[in-house]
Protein backbone atom coordinates (compact mmCIF):
# COMPACT_ATOMS: atom_id res chain seq x y z
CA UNK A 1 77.59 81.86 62.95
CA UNK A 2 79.38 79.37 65.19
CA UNK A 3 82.05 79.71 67.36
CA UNK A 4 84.64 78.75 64.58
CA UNK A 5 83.73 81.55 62.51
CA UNK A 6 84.02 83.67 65.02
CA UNK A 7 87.71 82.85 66.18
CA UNK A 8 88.06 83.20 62.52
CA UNK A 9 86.74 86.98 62.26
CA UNK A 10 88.62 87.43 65.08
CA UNK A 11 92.25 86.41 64.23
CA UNK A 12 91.47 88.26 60.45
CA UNK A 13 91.23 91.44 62.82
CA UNK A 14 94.02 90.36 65.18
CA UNK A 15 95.96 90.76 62.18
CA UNK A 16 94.56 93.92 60.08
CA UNK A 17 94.98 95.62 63.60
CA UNK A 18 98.70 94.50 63.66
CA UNK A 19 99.08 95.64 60.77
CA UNK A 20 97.38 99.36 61.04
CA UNK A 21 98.83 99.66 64.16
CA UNK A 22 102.31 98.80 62.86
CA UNK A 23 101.62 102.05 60.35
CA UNK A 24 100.39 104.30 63.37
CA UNK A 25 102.73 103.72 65.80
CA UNK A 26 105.64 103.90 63.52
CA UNK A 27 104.40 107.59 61.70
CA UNK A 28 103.70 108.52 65.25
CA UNK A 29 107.30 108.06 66.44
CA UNK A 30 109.05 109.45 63.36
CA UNK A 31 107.14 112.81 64.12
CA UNK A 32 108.12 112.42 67.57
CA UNK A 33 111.59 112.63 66.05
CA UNK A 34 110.92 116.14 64.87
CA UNK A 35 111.39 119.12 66.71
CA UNK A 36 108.38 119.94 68.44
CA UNK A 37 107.63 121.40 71.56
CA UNK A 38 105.87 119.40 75.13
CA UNK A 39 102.47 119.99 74.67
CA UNK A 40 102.96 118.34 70.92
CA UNK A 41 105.09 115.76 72.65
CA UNK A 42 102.45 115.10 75.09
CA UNK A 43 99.97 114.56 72.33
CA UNK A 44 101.90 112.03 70.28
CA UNK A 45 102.56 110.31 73.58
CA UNK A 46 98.93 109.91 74.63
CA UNK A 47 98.15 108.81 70.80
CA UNK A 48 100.87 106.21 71.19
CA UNK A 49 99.12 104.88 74.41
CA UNK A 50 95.81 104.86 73.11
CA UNK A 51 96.82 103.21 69.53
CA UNK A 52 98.84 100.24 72.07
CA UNK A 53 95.65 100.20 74.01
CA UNK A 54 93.07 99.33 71.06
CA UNK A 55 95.86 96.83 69.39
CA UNK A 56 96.10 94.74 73.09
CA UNK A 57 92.70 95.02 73.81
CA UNK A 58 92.37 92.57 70.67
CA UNK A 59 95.28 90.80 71.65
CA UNK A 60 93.56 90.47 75.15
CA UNK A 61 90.34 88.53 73.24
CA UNK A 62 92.50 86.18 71.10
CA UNK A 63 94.04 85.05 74.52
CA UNK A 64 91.24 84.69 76.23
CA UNK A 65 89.29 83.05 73.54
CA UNK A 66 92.66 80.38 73.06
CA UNK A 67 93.13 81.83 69.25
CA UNK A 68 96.28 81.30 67.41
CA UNK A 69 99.04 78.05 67.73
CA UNK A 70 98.26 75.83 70.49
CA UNK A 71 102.01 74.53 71.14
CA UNK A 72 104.23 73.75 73.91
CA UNK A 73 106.28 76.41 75.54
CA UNK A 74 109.10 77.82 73.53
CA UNK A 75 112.20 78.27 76.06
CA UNK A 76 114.53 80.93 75.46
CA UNK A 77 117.08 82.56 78.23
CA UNK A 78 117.13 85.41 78.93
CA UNK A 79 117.26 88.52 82.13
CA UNK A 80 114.02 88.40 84.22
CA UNK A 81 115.57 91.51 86.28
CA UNK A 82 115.57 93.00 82.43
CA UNK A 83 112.02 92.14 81.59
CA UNK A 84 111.02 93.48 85.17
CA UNK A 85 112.83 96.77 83.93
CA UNK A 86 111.13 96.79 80.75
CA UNK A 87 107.61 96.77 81.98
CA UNK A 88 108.53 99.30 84.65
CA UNK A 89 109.57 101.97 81.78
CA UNK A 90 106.61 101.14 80.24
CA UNK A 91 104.24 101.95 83.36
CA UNK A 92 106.23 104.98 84.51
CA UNK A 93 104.34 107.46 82.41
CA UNK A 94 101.00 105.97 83.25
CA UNK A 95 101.77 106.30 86.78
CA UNK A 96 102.76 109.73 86.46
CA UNK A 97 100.04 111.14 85.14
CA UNK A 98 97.71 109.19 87.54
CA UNK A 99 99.82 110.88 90.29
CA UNK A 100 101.39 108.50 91.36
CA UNK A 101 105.15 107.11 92.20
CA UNK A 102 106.50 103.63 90.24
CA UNK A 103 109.56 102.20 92.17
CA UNK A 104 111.21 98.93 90.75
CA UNK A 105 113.23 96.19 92.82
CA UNK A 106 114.46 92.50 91.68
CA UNK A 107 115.53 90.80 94.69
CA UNK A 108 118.84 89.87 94.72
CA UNK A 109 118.01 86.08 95.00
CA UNK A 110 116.69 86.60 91.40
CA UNK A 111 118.64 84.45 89.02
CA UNK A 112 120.69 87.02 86.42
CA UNK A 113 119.75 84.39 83.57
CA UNK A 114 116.52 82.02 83.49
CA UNK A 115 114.81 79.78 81.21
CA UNK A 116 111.79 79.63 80.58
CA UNK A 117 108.73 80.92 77.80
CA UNK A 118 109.35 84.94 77.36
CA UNK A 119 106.29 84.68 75.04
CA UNK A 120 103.92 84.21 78.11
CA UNK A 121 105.83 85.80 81.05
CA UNK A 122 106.54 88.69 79.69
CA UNK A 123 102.61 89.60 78.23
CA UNK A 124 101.58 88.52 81.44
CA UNK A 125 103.64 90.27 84.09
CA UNK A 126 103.37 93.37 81.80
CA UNK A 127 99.47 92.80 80.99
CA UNK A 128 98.31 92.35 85.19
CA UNK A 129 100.90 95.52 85.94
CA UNK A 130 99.01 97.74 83.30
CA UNK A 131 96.02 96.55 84.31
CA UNK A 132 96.20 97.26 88.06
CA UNK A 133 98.26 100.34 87.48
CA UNK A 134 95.50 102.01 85.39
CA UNK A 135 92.51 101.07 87.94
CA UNK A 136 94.35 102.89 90.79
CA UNK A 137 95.00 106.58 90.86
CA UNK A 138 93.96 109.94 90.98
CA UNK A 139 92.31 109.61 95.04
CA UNK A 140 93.79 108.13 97.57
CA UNK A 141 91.71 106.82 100.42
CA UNK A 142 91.00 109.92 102.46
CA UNK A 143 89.97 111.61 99.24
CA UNK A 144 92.60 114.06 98.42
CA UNK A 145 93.72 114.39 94.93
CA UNK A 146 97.14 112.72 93.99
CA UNK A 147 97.40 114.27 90.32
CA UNK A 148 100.48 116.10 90.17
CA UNK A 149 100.59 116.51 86.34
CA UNK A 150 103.27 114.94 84.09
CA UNK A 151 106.85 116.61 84.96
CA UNK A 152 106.82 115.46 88.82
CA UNK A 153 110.20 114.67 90.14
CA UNK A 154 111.35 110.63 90.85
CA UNK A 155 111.72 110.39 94.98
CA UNK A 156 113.78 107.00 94.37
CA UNK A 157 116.90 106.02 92.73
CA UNK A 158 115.34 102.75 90.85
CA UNK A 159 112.04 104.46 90.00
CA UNK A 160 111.10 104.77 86.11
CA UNK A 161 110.32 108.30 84.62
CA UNK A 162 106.87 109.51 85.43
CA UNK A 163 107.29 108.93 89.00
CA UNK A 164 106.76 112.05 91.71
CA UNK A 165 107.91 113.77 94.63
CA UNK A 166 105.59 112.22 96.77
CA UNK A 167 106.75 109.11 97.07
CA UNK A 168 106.26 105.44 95.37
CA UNK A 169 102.88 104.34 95.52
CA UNK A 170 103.28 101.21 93.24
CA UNK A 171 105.96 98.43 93.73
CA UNK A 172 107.01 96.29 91.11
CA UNK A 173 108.74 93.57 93.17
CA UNK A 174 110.35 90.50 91.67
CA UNK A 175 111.84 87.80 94.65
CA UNK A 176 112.90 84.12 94.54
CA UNK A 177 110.99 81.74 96.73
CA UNK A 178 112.30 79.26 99.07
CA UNK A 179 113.36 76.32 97.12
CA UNK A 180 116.27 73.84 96.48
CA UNK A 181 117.25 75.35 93.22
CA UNK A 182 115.56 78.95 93.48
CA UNK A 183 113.62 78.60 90.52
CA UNK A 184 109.96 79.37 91.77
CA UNK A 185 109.47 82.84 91.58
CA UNK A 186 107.67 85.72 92.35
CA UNK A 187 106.38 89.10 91.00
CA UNK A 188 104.02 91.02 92.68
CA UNK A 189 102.42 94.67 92.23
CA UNK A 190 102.23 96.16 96.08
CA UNK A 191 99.90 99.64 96.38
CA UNK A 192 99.86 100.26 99.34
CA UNK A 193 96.67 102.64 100.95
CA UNK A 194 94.99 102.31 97.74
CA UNK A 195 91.90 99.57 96.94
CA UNK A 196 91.35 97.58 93.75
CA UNK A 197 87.88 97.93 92.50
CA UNK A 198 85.87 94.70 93.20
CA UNK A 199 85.19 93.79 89.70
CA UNK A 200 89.21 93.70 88.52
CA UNK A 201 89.02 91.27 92.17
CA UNK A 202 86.85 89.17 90.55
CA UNK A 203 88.31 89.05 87.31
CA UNK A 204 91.60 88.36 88.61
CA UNK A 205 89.69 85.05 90.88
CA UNK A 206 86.93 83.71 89.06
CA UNK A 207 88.03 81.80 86.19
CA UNK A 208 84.36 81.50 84.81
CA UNK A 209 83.86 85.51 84.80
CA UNK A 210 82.10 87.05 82.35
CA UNK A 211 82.22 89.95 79.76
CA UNK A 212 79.24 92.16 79.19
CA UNK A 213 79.33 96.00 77.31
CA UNK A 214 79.29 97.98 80.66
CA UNK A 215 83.11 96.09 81.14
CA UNK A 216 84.84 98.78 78.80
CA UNK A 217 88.06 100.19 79.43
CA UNK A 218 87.92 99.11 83.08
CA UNK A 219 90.98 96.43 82.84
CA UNK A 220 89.13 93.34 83.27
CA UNK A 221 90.49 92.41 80.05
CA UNK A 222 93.79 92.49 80.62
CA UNK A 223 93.80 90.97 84.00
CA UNK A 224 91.72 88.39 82.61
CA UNK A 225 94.14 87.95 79.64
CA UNK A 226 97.03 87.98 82.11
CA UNK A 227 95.16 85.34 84.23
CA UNK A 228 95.21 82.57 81.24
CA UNK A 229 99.07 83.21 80.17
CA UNK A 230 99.46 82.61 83.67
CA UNK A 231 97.73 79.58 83.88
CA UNK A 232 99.48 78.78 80.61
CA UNK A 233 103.22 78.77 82.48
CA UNK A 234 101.51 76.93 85.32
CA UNK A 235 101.79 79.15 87.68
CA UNK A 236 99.30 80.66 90.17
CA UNK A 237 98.18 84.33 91.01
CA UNK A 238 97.25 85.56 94.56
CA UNK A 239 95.16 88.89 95.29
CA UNK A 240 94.23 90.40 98.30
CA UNK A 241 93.12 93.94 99.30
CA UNK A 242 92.59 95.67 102.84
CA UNK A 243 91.59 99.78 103.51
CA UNK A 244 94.41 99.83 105.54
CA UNK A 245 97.09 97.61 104.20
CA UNK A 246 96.21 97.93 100.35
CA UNK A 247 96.72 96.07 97.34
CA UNK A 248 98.94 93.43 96.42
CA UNK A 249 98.43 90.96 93.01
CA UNK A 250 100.93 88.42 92.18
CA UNK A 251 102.30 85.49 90.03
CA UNK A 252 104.38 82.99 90.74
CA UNK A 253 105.32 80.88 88.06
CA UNK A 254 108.61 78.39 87.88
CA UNK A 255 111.64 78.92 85.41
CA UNK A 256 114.84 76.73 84.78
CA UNK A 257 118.49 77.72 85.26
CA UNK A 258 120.27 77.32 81.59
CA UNK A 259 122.47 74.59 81.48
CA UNK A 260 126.14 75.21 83.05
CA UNK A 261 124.52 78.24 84.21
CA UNK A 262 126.85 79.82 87.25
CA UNK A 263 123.64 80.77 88.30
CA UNK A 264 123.06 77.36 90.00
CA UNK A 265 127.04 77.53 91.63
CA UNK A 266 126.63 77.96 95.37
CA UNK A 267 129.69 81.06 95.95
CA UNK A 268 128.61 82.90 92.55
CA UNK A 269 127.81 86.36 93.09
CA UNK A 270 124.82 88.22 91.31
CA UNK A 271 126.47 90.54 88.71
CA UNK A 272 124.78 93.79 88.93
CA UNK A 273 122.06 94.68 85.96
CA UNK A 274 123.55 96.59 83.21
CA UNK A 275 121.57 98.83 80.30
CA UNK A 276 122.67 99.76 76.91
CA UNK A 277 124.30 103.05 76.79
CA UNK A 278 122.62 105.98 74.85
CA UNK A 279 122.97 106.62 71.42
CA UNK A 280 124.31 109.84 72.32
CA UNK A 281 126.84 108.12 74.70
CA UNK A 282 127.93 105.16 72.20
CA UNK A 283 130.75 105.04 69.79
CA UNK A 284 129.39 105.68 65.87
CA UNK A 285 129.27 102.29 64.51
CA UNK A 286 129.87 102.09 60.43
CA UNK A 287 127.08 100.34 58.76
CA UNK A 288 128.34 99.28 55.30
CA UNK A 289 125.38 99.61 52.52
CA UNK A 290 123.29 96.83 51.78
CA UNK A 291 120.87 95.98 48.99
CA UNK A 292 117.62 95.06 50.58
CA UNK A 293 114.35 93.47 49.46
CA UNK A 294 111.27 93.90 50.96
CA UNK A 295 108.54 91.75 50.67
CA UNK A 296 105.26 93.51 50.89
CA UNK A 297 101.78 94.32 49.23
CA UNK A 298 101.16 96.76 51.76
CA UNK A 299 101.83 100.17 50.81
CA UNK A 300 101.24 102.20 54.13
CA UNK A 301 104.16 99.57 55.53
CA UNK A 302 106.54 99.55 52.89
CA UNK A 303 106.59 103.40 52.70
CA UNK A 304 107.25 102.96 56.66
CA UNK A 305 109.78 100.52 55.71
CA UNK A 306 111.48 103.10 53.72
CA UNK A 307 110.94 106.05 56.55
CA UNK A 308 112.72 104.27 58.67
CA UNK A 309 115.75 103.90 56.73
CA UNK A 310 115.97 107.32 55.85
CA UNK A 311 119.41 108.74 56.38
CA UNK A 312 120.71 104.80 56.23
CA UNK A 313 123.19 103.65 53.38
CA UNK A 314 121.07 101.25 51.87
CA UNK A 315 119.41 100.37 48.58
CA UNK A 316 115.71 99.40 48.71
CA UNK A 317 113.77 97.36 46.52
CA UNK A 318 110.00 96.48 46.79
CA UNK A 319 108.26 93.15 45.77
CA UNK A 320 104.36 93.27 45.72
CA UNK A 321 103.77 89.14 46.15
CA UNK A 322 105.39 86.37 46.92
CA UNK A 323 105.98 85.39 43.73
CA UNK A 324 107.68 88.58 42.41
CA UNK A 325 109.80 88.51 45.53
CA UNK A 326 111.19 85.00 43.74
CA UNK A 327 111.96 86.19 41.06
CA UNK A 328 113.61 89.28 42.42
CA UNK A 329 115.61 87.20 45.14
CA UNK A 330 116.86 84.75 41.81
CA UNK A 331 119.17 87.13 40.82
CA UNK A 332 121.41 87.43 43.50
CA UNK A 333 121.63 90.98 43.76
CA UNK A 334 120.30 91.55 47.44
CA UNK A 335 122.02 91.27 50.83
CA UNK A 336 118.97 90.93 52.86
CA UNK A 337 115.12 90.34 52.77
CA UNK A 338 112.38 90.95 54.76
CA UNK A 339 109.45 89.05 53.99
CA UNK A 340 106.12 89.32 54.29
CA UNK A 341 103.78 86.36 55.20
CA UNK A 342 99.80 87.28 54.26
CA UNK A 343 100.87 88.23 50.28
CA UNK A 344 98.77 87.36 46.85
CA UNK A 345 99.82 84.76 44.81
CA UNK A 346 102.15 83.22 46.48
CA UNK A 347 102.80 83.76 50.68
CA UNK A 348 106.22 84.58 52.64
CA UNK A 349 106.78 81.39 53.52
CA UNK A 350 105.79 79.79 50.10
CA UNK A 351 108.57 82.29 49.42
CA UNK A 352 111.08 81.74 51.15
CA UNK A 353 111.35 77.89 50.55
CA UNK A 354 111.24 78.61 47.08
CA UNK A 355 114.41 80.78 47.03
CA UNK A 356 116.38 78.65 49.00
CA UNK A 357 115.71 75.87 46.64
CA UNK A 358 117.14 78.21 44.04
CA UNK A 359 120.11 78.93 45.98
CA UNK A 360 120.58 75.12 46.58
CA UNK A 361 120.62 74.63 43.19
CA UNK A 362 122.84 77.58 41.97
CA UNK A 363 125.12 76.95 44.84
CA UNK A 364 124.93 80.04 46.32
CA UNK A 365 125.33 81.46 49.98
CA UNK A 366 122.24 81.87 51.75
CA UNK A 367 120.76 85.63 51.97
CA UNK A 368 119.39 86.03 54.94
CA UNK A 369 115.70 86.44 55.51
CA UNK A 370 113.67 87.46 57.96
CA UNK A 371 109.63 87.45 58.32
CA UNK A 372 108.43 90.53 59.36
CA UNK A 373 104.71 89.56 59.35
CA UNK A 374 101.23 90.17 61.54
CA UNK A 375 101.29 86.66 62.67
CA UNK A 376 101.30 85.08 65.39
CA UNK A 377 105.56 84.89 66.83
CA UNK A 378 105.10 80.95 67.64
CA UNK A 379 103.41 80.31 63.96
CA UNK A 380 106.54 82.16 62.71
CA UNK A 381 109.07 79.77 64.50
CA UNK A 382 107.36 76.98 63.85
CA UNK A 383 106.60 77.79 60.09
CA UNK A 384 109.71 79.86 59.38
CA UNK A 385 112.09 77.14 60.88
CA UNK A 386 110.37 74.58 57.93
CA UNK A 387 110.49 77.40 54.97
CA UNK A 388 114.41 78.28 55.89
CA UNK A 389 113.50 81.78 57.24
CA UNK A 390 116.48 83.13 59.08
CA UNK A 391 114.77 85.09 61.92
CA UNK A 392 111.39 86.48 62.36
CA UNK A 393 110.03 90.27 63.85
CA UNK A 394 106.85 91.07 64.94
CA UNK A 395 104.47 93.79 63.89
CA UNK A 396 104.19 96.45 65.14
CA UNK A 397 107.79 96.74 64.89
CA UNK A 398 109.36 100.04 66.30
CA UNK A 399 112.76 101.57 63.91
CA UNK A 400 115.34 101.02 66.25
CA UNK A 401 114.24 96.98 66.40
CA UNK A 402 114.53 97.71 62.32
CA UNK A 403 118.03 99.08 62.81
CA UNK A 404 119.22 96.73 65.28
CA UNK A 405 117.97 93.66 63.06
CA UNK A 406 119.68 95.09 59.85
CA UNK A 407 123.00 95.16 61.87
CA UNK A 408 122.51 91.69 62.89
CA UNK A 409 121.33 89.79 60.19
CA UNK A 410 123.82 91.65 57.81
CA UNK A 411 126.89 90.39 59.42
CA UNK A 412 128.69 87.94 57.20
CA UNK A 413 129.79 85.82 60.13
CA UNK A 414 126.73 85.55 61.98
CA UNK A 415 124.89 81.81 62.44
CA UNK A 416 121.16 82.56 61.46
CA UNK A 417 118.71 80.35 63.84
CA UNK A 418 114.83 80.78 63.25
């Protein structure tokens, strides 16, 4: 079998794994939505982590092997001090139950808005923080055991949940570099008093390291992975690790100030970073009932689909193919699709051209529809922008993503851009 075939096997499970995990992960957090009590919750959780685990571990290969759209950077803007948040809630309950404190701080030279590929930063800032996160832990360097079990007590105002009363161990540090337009930046992962293993050293350095069987589930992969988006953004990574002082892995990588941005007007001051309230905190927002179609010849997803919408207001209708989703979409009677790409007879984006056609030709407004497929994001834009698909989400898609889509794309006045 040549290489070829091999990068072909492995995007056909790239995708099948997308597409169980999108099944697992979504049962696994309605349950979680039931009323159970913390040892239940705890087991969910760790079946969550484990399920993410297996599904990036393949994602990890298809990097590393260069699978999938070879394209130039997509730029979007958006909050690095955000993203840096984002991977920091995502780490805090590793770090917990490894014993050990997560603090979070974005420099206040950090631009509030950047340019620049969110597709590759973010995978790879969260990918190398996972990585060295999960190597470190449990024994500090005089031997004494850190675990403090999972309900430890945060001993700083900006650390994530999962932190402890001990004290930070990890710091998730994000700081502009000297430079005329403060656009070469920095993110670095700082433990101090604790050692990275030699072999996530070399991974992390040698760009011609190797993979054998004895490699599992120690994080070379990852770091590895998170070495070649890295090298993808152009930017460079730095490790270095002393008994005394530590560990400290970083990336610096350039981004762009959006255009007019008062990012780049001397005088401007840094607004402060702002999260979404809580649903319990937020005013009930009426969603009006929609008639949806959904694309999909998966069963396990579309009863998801449904799942998810349980409780909702709206009306939905199934298509099996591509073809029947025509058909279905002909009539006029939906509000909204979601469309599948991987279908029989005819695929989502076979689809989707078709019915806009028909719309052309009946005159008739364009219904908005959005891929929800296993493939790759960039082959989405790219493929999605030339079909006349209005958005695109990415499996494994959690339900509030669901939710928060439906109340976008449903708008009548919104401006649809794939």
């Amino acid at each position: 079998m040549n290489i070829e075939h091999v990068k072909g096997l492995i995007e056909a499970l790239n995708g099948d794994a997308r597409n169980a995990m999108h099944s697992i992960l979504g049962f696994l957090d309605l349950v979680g939505e039931g009323k159970l009590d913390p040892t239940q919750r705890e087991y969910i959780e760790a079946c969550r982590l484990a399920a993410d685990r297996h599904f990036r571990g393949i994602e990890d290969v298809s990097v590393i092997l260069g699978l999938g759209p070879q394209e130039r950077s997509v730029i979007t803007h958006f909050s690095l001090g955000a993203l840096v948040g984002r991977v920091g809630d995502a780490l805090g309950g590793m770090a917990g139950r490894k014993g050990m404190g997560l603090s979070l701080n974005v420099d206040s030279s950090v631009p509030p808005v950047v340019a620049a590929d969110l597709d590759r930063i973010g995978p790879a800032l969260f990918r190398m923080s996972e990585a060295v996160v999960s190597s470190l832990g449990g024994m500090d360097l005089s031997g004494n055991d850190m675990g403090r079990g999972l309900n430890g007590d945060a001993s700083n105002g900006n650390a994530p949940n999962g932190s402890h009363k001990h004290g930070p161990d990890v710091h998730l540090n994000l700081r502009a570099l000297p430079s005329p337009d403060m656009t070469d930046l920095t993110f670095e992962i700082v433990a101090p008093a604790r050692m990275l293993p030699p072999l996530l050293m070399r991974a992390l350095q040698q760009s011609d390291f190797e993979f054998d069987s004895s490699l599992s589930g120690s994080g070379a992969l990852g770091l590895v992975a998170a070495r070649h988006l890295a090298a993808a953004l152009g930017g460079r990574i730095e490790v270095s690790t002393d008994p005394l002082k530590g560990t400290r892995v970083a990336i610096t990588f350039r981004v762009a100030l959006p255009s007019g941005s008062l990012n780049s007007q001397p005088g401007n001051e840094r607004t402060p970073e702002t999260r979404p309230l809580p649903d319990s905190e937020r005013a009930p927002e009426v969603q009006r009932a929609l008639r949806i179609l959904v694309a999909e010849d998966s069963e396990d997803n579309f009863e998801l689909f449904k799942a998810y919408l349980r409780g909702q207001p709206h009306a939905v209708e199934r298509a099996t193919n591509g073809q029947e989703a025509v058909e279905l979409a002909s009539t006029g009677a939906f509000d909204l699709a979601f469309m599948d790409i991987c279908m029989p007879l005819m695929d989502g984006y076979a689809a989707t051209k078709r019915i806009r056609e028909l719309e052309t030709g009946k005159d008739r407004a364009r219904m908005p529809i959005v891929v929800l497929s296993a493939e790759d994001l960039r082959a989405q834009r790219r493929q999605g922008a030339l079909a006349g698909c209005s958005g695109h989400l990415s499996k494994p898609l959690r339900k509030q993503d669901l939710l928060e889509a439906i109340k976008t794309y449903s708008k009548q006045s919104a401006v649809f851009v794939c």
